[in-house]
C-alpha atoms as a PDB file:
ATOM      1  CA  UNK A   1      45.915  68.241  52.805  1.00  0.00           C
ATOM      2  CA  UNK A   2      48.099  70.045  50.932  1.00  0.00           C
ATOM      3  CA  UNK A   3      48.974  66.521  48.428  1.00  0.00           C
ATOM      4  CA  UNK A   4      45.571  66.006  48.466  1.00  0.00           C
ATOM      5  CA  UNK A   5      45.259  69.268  46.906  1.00  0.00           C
ATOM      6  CA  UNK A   6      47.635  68.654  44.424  1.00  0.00           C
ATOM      7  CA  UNK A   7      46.124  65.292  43.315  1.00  0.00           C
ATOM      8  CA  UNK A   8      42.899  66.518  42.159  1.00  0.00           C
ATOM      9  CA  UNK A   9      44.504  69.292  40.618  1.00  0.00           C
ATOM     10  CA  UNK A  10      46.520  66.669  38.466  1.00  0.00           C
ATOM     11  CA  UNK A  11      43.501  64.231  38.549  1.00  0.00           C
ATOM     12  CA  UNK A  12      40.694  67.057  37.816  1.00  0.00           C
ATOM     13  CA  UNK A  13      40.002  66.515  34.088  1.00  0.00           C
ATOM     14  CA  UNK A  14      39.248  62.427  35.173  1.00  0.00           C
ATOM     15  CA  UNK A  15      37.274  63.728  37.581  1.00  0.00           C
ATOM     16  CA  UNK A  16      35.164  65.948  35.528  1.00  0.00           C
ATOM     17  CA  UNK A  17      34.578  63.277  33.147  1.00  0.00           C
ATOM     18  CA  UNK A  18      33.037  60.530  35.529  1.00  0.00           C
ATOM     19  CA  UNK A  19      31.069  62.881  37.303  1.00  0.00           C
ATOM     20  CA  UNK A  20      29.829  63.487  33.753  1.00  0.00           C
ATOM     21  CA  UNK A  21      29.221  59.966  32.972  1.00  0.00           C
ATOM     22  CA  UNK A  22      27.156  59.975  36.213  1.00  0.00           C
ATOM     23  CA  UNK A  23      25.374  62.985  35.812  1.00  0.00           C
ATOM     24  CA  UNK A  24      24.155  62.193  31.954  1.00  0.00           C
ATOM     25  CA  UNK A  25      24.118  58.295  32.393  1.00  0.00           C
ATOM     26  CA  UNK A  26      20.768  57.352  30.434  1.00  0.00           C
ATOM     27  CA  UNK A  27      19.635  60.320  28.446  1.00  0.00           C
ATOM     28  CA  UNK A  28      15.874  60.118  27.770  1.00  0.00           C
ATOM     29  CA  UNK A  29      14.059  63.313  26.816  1.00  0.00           C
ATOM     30  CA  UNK A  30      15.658  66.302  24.661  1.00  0.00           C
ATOM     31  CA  UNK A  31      15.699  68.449  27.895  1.00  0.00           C
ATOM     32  CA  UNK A  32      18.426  66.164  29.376  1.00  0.00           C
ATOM     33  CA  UNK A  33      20.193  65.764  25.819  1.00  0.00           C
ATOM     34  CA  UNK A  34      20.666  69.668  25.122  1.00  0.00           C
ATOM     35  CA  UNK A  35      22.088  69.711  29.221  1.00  0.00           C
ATOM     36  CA  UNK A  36      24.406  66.624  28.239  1.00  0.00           C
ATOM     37  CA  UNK A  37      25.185  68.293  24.841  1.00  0.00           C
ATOM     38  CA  UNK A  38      25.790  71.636  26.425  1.00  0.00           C
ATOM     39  CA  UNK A  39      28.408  69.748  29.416  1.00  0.00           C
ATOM     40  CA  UNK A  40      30.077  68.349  26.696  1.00  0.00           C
ATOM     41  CA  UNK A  41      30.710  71.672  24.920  1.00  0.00           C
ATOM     42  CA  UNK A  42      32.163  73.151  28.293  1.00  0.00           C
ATOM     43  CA  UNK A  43      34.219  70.085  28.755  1.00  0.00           C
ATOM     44  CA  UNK A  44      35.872  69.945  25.242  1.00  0.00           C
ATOM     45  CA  UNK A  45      36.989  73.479  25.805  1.00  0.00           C
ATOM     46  CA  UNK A  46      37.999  72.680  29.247  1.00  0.00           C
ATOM     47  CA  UNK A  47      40.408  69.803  27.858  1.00  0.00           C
ATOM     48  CA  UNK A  48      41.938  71.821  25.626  1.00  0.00           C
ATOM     49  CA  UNK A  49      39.496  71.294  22.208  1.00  0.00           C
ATOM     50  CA  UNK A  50      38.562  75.135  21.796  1.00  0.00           C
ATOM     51  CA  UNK A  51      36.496  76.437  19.587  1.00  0.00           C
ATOM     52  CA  UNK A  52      37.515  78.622  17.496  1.00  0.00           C
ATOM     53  CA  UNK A  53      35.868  81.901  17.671  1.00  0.00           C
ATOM     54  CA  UNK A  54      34.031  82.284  14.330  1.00  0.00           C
ATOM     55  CA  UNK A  55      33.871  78.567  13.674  1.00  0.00           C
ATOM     56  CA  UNK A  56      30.199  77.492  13.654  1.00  0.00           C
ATOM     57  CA  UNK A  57      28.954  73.925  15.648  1.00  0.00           C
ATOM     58  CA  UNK A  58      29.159  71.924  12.683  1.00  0.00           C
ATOM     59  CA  UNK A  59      32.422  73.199  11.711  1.00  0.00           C
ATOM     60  CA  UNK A  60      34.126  72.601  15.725  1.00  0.00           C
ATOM     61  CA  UNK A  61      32.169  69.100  15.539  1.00  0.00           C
ATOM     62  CA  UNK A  62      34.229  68.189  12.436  1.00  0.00           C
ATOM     63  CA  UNK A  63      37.543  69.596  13.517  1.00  0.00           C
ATOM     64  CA  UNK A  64      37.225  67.527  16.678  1.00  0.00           C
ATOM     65  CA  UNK A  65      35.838  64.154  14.890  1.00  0.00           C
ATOM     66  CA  UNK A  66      38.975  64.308  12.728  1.00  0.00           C
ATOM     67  CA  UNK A  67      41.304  64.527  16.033  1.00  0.00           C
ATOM     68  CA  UNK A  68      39.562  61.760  17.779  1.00  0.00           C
ATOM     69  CA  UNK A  69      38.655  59.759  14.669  1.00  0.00           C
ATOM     70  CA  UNK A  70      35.087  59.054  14.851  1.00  0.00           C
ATOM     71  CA  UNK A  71      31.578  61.030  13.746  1.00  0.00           C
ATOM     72  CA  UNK A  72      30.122  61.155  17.272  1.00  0.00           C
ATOM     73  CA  UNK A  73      30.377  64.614  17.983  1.00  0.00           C
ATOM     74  CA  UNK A  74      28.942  65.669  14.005  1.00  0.00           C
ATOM     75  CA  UNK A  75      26.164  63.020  14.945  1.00  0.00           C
ATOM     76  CA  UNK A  76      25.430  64.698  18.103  1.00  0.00           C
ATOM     77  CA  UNK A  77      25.778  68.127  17.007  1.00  0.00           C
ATOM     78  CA  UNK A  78      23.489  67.696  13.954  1.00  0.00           C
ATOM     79  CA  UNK A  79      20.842  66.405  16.775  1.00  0.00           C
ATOM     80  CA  UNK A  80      21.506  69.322  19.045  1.00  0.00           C
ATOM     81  CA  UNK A  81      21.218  71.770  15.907  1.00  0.00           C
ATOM     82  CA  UNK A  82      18.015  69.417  15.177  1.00  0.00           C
ATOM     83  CA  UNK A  83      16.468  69.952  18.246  1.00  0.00           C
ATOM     84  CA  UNK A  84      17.503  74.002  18.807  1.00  0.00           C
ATOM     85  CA  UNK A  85      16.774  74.849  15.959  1.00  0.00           C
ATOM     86  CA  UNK A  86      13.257  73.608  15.593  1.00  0.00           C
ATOM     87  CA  UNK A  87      13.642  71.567  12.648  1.00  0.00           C
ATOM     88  CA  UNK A  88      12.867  68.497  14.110  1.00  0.00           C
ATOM     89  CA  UNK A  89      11.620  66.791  17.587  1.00  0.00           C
ATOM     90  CA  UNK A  90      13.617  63.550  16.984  1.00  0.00           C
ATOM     91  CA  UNK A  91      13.690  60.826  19.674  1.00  0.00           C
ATOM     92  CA  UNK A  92      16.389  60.292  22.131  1.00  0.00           C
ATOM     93  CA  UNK A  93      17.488  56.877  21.125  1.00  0.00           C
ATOM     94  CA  UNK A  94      19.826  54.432  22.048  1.00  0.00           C
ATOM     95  CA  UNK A  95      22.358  55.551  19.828  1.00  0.00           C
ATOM     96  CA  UNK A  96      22.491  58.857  20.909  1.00  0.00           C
ATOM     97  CA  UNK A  97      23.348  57.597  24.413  1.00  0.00           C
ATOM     98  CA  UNK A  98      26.538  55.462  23.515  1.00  0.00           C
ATOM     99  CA  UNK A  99      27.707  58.495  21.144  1.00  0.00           C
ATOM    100  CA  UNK A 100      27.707  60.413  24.175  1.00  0.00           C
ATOM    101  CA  UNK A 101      29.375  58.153  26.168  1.00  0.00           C
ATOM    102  CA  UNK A 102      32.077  57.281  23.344  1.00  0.00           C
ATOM    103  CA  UNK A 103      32.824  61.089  23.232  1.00  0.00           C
ATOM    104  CA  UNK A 104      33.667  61.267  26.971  1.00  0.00           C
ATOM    105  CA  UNK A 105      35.720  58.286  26.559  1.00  0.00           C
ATOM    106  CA  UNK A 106      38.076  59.147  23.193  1.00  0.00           C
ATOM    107  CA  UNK A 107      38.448  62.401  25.098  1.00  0.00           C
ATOM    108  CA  UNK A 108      39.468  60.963  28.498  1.00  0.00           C
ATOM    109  CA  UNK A 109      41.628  58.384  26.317  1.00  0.00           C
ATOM    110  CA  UNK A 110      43.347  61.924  24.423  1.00  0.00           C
ATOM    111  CA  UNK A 111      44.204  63.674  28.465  1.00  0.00           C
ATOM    112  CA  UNK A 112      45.243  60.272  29.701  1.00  0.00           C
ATOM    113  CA  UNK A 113      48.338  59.910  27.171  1.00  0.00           C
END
């Protein structure tokens, strides 16, 4: 019991990120996006990609598309901001789907090394 223990602790991150993949598999309305969105914030602080405490979304999305070398996060972010802020009721799309997905998989690629 006890090694069991200490395999999920070591293991927990992976975990955390199927279970995510599960959870937000085939995002379809905005409800289910801002969830997804807000899961992802919680995660990338979880893994170790804090936010700083005065840094704004935009700014965090930035700093953490520069460490994982891609635009998914800005891209999502700028669809989350969208969508909170009221500026727009854009579609769930496709795209938005497999950024999501690409996310959880440069950042289980970064805890795997």
């Amino acid at each position: 019991m006890l090694l069991g223990g200490i395999i999920v602790f070591f293991l927990r991150e992976r975990i955390i990120i199927n279970w995510m993949k599960r959870k937000h598999q085939n995002i379809q309305s905005t409800e289910q996006f801002q969830r997804a969105y807000l899961s992802l914030l919680w995660l990338l602080k979880f893994t170790g990609f804090k936010r700083n405490k005065y840094e704004t979304l935009s700014e965090y999305a930035n700093r953490i598309d520069q460490r994982l070398d891609n635009e998914n996060f800005t891209r999502l972010t700028r669809q989350y901001e969208d969508l909170y802020y009221g500026k727009e009721r854009s579609s769930i799309t496709d795209g938005t789907n497999e950024q999501y997905h690409q996310l959880l998989r440069d950042v289980h690629s970064r805890i795997a090394r």
